[in-house]
PDB file of N, CA and C in Angstrom:
ATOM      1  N   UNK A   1     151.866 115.440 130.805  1.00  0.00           N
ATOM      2  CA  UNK A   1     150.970 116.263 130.019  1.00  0.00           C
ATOM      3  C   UNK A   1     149.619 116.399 130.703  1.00  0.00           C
ATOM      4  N   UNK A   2     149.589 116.388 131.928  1.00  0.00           N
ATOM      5  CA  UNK A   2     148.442 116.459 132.710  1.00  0.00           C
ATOM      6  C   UNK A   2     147.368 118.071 132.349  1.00  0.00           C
ATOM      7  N   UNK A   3     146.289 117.904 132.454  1.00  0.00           N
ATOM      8  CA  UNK A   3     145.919 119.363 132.076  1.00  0.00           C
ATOM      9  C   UNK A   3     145.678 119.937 130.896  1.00  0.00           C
ATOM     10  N   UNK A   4     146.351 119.014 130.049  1.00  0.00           N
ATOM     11  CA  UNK A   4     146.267 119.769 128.193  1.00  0.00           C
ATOM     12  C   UNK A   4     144.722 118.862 127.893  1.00  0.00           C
ATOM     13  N   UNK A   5     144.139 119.705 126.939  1.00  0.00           N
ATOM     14  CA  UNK A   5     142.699 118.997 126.244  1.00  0.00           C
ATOM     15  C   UNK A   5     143.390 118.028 125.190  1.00  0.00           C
ATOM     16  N   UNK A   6     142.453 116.780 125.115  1.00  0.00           N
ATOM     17  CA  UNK A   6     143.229 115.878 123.885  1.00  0.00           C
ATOM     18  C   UNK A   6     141.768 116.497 122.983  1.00  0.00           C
ATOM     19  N   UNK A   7     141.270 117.427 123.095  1.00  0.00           N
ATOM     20  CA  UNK A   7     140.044 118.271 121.764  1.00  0.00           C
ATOM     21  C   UNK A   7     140.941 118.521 120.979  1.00  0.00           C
ATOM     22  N   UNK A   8     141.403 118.753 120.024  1.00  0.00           N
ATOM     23  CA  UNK A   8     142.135 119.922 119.469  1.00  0.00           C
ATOM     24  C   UNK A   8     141.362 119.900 118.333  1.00  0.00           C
ATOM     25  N   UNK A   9     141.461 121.459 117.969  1.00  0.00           N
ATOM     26  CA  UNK A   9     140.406 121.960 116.913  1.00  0.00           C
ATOM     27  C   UNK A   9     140.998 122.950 115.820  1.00  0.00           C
ATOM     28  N   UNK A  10     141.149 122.719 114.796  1.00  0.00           N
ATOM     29  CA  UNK A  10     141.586 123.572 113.619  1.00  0.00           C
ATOM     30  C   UNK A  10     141.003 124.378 112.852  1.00  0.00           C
ATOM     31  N   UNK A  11     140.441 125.643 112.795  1.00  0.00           N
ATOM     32  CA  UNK A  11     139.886 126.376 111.751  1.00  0.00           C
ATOM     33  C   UNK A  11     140.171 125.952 110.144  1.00  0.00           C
ATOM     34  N   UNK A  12     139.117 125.149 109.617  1.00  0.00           N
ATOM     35  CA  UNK A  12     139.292 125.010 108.819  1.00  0.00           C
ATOM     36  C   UNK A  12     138.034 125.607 107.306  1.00  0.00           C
ATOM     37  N   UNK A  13     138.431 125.581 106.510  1.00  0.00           N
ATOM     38  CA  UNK A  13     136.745 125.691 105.595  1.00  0.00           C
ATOM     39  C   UNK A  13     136.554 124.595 105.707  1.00  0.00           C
ATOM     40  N   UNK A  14     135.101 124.249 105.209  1.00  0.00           N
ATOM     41  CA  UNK A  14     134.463 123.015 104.772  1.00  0.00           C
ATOM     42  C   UNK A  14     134.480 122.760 103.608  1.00  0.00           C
ATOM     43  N   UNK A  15     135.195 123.290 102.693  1.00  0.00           N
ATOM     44  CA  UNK A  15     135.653 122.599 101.555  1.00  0.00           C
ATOM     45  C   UNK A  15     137.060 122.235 101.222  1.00  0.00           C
ATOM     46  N   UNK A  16     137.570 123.108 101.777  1.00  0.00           N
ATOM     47  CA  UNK A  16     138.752 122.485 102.240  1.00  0.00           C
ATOM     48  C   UNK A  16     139.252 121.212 102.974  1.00  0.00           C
ATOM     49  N   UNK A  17     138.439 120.671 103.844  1.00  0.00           N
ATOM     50  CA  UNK A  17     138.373 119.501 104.900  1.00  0.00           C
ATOM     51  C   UNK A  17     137.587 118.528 104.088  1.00  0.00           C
ATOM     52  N   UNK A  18     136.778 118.710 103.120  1.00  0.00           N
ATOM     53  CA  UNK A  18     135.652 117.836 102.069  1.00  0.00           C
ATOM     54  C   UNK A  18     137.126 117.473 101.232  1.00  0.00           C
ATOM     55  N   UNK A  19     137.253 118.404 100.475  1.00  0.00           N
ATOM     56  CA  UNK A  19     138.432 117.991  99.427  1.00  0.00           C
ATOM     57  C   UNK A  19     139.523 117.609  99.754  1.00  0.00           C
ATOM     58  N   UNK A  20     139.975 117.783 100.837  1.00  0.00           N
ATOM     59  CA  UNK A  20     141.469 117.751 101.671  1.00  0.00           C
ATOM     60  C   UNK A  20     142.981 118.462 100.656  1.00  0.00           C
ATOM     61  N   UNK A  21     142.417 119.573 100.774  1.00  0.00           N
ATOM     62  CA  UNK A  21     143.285 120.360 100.167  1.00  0.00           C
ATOM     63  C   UNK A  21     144.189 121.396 101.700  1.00  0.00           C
ATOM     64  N   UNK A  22     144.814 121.320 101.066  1.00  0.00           N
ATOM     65  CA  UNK A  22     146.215 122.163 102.041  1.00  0.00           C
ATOM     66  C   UNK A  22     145.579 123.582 102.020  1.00  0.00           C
ATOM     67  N   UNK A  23     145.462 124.287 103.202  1.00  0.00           N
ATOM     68  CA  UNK A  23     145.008 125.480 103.669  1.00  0.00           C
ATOM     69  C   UNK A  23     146.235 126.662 103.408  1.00  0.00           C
ATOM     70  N   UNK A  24     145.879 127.281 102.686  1.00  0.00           N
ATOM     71  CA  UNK A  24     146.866 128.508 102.494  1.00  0.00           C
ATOM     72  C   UNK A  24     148.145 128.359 101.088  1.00  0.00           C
ATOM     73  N   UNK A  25     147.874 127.261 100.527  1.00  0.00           N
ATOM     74  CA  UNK A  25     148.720 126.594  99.139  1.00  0.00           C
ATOM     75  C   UNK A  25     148.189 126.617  98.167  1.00  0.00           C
ATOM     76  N   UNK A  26     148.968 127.038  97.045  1.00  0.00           N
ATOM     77  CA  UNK A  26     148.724 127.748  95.766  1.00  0.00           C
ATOM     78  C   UNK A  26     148.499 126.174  95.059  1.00  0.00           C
ATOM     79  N   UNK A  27     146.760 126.317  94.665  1.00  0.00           N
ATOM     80  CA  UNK A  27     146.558 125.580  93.337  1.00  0.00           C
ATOM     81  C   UNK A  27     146.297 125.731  92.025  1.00  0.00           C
ATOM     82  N   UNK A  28     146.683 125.096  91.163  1.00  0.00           N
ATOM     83  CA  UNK A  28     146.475 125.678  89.715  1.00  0.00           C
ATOM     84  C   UNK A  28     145.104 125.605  89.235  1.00  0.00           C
ATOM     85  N   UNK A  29     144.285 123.992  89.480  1.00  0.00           N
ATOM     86  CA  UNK A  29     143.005 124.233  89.293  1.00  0.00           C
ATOM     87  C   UNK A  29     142.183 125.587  89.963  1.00  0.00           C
ATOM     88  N   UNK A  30     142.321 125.875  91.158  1.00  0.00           N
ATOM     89  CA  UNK A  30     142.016 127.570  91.710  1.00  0.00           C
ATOM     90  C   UNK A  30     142.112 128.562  91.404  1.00  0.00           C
ATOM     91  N   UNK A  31     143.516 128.657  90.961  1.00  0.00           N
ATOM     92  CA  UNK A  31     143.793 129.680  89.544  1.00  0.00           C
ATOM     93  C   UNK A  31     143.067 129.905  88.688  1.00  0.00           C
ATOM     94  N   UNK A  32     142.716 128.842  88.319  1.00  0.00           N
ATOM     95  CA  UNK A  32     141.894 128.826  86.300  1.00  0.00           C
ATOM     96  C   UNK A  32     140.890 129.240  86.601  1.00  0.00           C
ATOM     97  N   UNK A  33     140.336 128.397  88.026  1.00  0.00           N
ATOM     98  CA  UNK A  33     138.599 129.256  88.083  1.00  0.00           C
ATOM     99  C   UNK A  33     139.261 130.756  88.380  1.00  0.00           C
ATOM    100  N   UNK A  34     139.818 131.216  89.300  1.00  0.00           N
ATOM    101  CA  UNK A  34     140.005 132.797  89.283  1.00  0.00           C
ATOM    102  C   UNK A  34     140.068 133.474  88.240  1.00  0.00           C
ATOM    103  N   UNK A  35     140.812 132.863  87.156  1.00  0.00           N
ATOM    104  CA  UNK A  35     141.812 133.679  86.317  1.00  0.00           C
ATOM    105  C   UNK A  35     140.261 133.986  84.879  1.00  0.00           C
ATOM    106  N   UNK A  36     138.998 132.964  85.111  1.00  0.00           N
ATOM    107  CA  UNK A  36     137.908 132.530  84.554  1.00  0.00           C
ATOM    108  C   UNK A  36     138.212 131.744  83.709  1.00  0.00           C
ATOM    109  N   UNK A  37     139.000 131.220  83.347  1.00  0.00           N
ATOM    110  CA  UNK A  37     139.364 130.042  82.009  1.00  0.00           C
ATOM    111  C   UNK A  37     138.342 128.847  82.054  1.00  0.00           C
ATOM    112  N   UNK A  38     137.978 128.678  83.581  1.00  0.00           N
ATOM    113  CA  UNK A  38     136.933 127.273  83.491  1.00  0.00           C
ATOM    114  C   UNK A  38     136.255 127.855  84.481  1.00  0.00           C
ATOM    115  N   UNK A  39     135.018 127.194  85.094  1.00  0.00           N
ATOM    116  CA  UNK A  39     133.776 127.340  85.656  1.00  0.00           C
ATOM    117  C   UNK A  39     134.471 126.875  86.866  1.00  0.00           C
ATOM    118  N   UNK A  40     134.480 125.420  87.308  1.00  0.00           N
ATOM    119  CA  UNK A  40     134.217 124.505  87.906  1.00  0.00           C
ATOM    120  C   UNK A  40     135.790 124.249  88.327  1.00  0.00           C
ATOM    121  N   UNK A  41     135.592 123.047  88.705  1.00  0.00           N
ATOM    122  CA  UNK A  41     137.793 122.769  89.639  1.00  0.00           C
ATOM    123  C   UNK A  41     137.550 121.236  88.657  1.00  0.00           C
ATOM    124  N   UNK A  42     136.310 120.965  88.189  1.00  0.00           N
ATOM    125  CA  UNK A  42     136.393 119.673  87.752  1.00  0.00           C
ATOM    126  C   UNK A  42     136.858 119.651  86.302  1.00  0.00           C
ATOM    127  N   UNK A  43     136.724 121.052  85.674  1.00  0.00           N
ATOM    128  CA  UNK A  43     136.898 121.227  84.724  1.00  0.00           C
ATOM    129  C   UNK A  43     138.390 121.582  84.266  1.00  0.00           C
ATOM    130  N   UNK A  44     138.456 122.630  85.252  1.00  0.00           N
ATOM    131  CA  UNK A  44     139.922 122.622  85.730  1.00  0.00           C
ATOM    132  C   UNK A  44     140.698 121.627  85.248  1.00  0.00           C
ATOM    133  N   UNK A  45     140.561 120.117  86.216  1.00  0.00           N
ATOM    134  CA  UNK A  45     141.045 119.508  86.104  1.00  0.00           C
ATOM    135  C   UNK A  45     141.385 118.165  84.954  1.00  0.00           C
ATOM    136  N   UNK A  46     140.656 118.737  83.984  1.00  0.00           N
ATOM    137  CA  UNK A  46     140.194 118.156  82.744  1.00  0.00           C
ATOM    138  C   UNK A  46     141.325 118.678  81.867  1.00  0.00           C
ATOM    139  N   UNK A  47     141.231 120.085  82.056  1.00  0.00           N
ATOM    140  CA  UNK A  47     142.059 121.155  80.885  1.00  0.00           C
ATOM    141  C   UNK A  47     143.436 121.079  81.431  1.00  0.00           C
ATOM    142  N   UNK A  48     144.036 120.917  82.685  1.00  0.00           N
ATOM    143  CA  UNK A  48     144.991 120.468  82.923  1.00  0.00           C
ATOM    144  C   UNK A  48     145.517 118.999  82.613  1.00  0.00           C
ATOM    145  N   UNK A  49     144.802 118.198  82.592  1.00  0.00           N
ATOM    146  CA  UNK A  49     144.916 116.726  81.812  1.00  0.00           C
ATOM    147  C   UNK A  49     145.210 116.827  80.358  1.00  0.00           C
ATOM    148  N   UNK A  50     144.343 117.891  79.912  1.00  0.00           N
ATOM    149  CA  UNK A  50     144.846 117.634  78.407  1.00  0.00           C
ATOM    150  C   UNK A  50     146.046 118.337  78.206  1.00  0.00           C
ATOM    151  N   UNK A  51     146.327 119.693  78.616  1.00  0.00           N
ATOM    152  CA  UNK A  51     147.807 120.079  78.404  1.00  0.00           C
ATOM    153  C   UNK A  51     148.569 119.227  78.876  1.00  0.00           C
ATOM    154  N   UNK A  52     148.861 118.231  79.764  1.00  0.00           N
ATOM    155  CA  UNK A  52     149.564 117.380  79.778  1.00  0.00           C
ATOM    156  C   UNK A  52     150.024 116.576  78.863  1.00  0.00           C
ATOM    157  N   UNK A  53     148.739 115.722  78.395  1.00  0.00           N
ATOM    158  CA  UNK A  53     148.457 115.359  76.855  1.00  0.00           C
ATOM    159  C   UNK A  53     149.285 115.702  75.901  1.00  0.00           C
ATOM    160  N   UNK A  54     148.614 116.947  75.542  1.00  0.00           N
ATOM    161  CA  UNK A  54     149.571 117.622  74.727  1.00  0.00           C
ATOM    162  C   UNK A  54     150.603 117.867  74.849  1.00  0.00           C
ATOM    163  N   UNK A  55     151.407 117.860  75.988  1.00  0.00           N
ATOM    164  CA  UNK A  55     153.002 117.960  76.352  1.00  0.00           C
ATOM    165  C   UNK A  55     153.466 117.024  75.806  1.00  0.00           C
ATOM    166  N   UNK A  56     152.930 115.627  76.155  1.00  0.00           N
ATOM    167  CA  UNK A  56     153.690 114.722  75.983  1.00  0.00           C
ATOM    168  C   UNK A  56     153.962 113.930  74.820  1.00  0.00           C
ATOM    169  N   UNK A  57     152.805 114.618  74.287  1.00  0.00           N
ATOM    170  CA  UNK A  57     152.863 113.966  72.228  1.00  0.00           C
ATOM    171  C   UNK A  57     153.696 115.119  71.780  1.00  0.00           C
ATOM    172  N   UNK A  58     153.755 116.604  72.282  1.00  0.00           N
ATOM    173  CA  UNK A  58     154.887 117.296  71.641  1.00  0.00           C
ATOM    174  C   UNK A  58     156.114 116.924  71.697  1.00  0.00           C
ATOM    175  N   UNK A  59     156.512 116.195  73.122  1.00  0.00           N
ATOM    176  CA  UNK A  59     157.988 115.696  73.970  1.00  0.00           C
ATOM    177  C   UNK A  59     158.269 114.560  72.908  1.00  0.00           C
ATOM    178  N   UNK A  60     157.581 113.583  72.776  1.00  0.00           N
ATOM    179  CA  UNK A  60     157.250 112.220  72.232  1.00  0.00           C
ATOM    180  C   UNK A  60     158.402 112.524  70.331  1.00  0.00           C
ATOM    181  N   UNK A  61     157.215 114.081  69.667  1.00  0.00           N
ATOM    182  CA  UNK A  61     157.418 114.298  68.509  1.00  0.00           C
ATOM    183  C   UNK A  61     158.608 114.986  68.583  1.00  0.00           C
ATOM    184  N   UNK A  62     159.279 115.619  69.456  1.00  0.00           N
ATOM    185  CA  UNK A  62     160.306 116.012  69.033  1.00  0.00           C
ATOM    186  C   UNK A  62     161.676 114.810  69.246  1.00  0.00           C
ATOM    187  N   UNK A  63     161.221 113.907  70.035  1.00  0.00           N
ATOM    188  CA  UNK A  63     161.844 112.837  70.581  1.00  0.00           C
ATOM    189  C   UNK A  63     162.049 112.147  69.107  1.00  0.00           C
ATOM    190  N   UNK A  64     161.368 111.785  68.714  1.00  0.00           N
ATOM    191  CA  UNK A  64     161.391 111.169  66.975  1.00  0.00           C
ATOM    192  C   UNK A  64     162.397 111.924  66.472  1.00  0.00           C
ATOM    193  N   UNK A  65     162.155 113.024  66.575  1.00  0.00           N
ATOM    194  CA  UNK A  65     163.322 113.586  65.309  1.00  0.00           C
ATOM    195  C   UNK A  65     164.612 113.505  66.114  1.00  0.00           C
ATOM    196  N   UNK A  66     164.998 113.627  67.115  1.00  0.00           N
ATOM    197  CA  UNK A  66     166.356 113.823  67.780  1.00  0.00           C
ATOM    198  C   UNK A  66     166.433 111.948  67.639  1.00  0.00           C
ATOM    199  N   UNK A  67     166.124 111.391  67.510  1.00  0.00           N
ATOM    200  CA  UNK A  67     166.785 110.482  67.402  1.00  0.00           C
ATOM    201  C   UNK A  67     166.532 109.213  65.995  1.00  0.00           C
ATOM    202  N   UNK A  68     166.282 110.401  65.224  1.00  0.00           N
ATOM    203  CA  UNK A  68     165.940 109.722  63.493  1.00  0.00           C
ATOM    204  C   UNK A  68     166.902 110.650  63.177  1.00  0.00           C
ATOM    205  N   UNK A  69     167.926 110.239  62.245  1.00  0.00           N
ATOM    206  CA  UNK A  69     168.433 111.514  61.636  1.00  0.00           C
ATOM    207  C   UNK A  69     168.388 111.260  59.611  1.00  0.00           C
ATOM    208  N   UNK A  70     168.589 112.011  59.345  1.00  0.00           N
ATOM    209  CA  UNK A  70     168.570 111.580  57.765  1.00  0.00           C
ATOM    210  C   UNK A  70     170.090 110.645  57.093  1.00  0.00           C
ATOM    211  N   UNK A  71     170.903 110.933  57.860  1.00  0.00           N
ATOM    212  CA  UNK A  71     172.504 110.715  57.718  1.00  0.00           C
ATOM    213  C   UNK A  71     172.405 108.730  57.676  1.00  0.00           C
ATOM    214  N   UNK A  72     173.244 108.361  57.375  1.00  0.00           N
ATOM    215  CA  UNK A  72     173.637 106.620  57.365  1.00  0.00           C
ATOM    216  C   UNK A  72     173.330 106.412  58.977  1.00  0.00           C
ATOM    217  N   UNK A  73     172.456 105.117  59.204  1.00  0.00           N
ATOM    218  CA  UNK A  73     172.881 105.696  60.491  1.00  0.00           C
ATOM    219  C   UNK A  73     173.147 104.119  61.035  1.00  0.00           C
ATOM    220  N   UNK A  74     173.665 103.299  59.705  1.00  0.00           N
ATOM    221  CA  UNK A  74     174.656 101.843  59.660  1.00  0.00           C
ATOM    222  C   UNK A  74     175.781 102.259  59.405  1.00  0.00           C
ATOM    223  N   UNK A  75     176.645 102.792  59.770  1.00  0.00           N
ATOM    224  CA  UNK A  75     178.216 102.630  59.683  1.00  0.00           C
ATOM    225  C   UNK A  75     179.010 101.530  59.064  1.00  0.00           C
ATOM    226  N   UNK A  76     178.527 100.489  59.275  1.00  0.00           N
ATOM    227  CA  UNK A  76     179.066  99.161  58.899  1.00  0.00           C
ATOM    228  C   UNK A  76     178.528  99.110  57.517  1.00  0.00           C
ATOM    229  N   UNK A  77     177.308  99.840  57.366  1.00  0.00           N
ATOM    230  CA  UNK A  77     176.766  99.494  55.748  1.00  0.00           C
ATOM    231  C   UNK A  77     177.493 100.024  54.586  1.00  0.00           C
ATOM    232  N   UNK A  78     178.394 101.321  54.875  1.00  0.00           N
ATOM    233  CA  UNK A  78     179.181 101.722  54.217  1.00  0.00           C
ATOM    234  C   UNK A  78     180.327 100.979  53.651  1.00  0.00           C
ATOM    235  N   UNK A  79     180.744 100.577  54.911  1.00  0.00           N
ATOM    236  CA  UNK A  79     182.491  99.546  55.184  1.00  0.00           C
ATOM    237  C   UNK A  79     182.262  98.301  54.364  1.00  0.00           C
ATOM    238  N   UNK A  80     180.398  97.517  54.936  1.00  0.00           N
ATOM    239  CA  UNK A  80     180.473  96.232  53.737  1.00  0.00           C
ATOM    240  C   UNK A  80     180.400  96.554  52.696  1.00  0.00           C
ATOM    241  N   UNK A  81     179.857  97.729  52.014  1.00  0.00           N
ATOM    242  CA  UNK A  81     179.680  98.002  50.460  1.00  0.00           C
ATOM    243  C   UNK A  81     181.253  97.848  49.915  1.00  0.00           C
ATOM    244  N   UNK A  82     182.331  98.655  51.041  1.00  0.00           N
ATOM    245  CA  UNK A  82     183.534  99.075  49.792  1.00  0.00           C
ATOM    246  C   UNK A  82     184.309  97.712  50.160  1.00  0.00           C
ATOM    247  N   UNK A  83     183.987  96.528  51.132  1.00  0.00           N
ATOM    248  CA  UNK A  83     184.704  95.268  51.147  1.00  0.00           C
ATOM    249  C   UNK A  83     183.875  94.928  50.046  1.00  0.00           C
ATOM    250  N   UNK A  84     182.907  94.997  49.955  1.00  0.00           N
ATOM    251  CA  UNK A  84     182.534  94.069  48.690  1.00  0.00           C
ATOM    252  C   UNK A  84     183.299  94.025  47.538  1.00  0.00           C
ATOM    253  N   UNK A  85     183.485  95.686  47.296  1.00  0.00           N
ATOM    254  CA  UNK A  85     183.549  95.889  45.765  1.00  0.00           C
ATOM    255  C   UNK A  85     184.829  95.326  45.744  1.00  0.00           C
ATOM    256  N   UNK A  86     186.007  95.493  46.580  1.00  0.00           N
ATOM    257  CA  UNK A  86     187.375  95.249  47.116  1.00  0.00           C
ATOM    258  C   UNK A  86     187.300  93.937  46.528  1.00  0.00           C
ATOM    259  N   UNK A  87     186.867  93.077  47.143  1.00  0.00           N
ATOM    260  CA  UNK A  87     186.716  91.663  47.114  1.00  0.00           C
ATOM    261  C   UNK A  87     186.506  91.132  45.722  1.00  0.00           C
ATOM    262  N   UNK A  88     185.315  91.654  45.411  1.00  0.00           N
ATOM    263  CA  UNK A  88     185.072  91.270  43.795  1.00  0.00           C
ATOM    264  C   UNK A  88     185.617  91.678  43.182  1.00  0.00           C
ATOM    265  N   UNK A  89     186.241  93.124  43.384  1.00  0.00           N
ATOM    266  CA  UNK A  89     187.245  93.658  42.238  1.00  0.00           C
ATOM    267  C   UNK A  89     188.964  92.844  41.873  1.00  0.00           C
ATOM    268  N   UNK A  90     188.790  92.056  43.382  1.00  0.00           N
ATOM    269  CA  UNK A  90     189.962  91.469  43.153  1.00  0.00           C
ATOM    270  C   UNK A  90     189.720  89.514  42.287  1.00  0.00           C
ATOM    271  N   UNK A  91     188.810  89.606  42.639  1.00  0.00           N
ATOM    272  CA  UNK A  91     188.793  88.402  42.078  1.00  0.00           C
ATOM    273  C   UNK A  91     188.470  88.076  40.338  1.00  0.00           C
ATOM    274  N   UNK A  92     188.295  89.705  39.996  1.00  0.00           N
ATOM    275  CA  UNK A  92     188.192  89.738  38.590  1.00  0.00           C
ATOM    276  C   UNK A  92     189.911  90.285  38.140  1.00  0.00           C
ATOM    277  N   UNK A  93     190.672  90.268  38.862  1.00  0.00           N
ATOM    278  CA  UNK A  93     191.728  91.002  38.270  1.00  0.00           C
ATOM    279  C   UNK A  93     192.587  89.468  37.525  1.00  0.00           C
ATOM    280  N   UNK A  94     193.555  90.023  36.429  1.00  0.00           N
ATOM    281  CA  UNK A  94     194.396  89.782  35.932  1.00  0.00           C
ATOM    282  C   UNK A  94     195.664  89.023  36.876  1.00  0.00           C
ATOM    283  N   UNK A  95     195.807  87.539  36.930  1.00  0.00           N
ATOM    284  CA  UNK A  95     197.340  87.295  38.004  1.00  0.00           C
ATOM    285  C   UNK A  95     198.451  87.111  36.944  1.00  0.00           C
TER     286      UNK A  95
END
């Protein structure tokens, strides 16, 4: 490799190289400021925290119900009720 510069130099922005963000890649905080929803990338990144938030207490709440149901949800509680009655009913019977 005789001859090559070990300089090597990248066009970069300076905020790009400050933040170390990927040159030419779609961010969402970047978006929001474009789109005007927030000012700032810090803010951005705030309002993206909370929809998260909020994802996950919605995920959470629907999670509750898929796995609460209103139905018996002891099987066996059924089966000991009618051994019971079985049982006692027999021990009151007539020999």
């Amino acid at each position: 490799m005789s001859g090559m510069s070990d300089d090597v130099r990248y066009e970069t922005s300076e905020w790009a190289a400050r933040r170390g963000a990927p040159i030419g890649r779609y961010s969402f905080p970047d978006a929001l400021i474009r789109w005007g929803v927030v000012s700032t990338r810090e803010q951005a990144e705030y309002a993206l925290l909370g929809v998260s938030g909020v994802a996950i207490v919605i995920a959470l709440f629907f999670m509750r119900g898929a796995f609460s149901s209103s139905t018996n949800t002891d099987p066996n509680k059924e089966n000991q009720a009618r051994l019971m009655e079985e049982s006692l009913g027999s021990q009151w019977q007539v020999r």
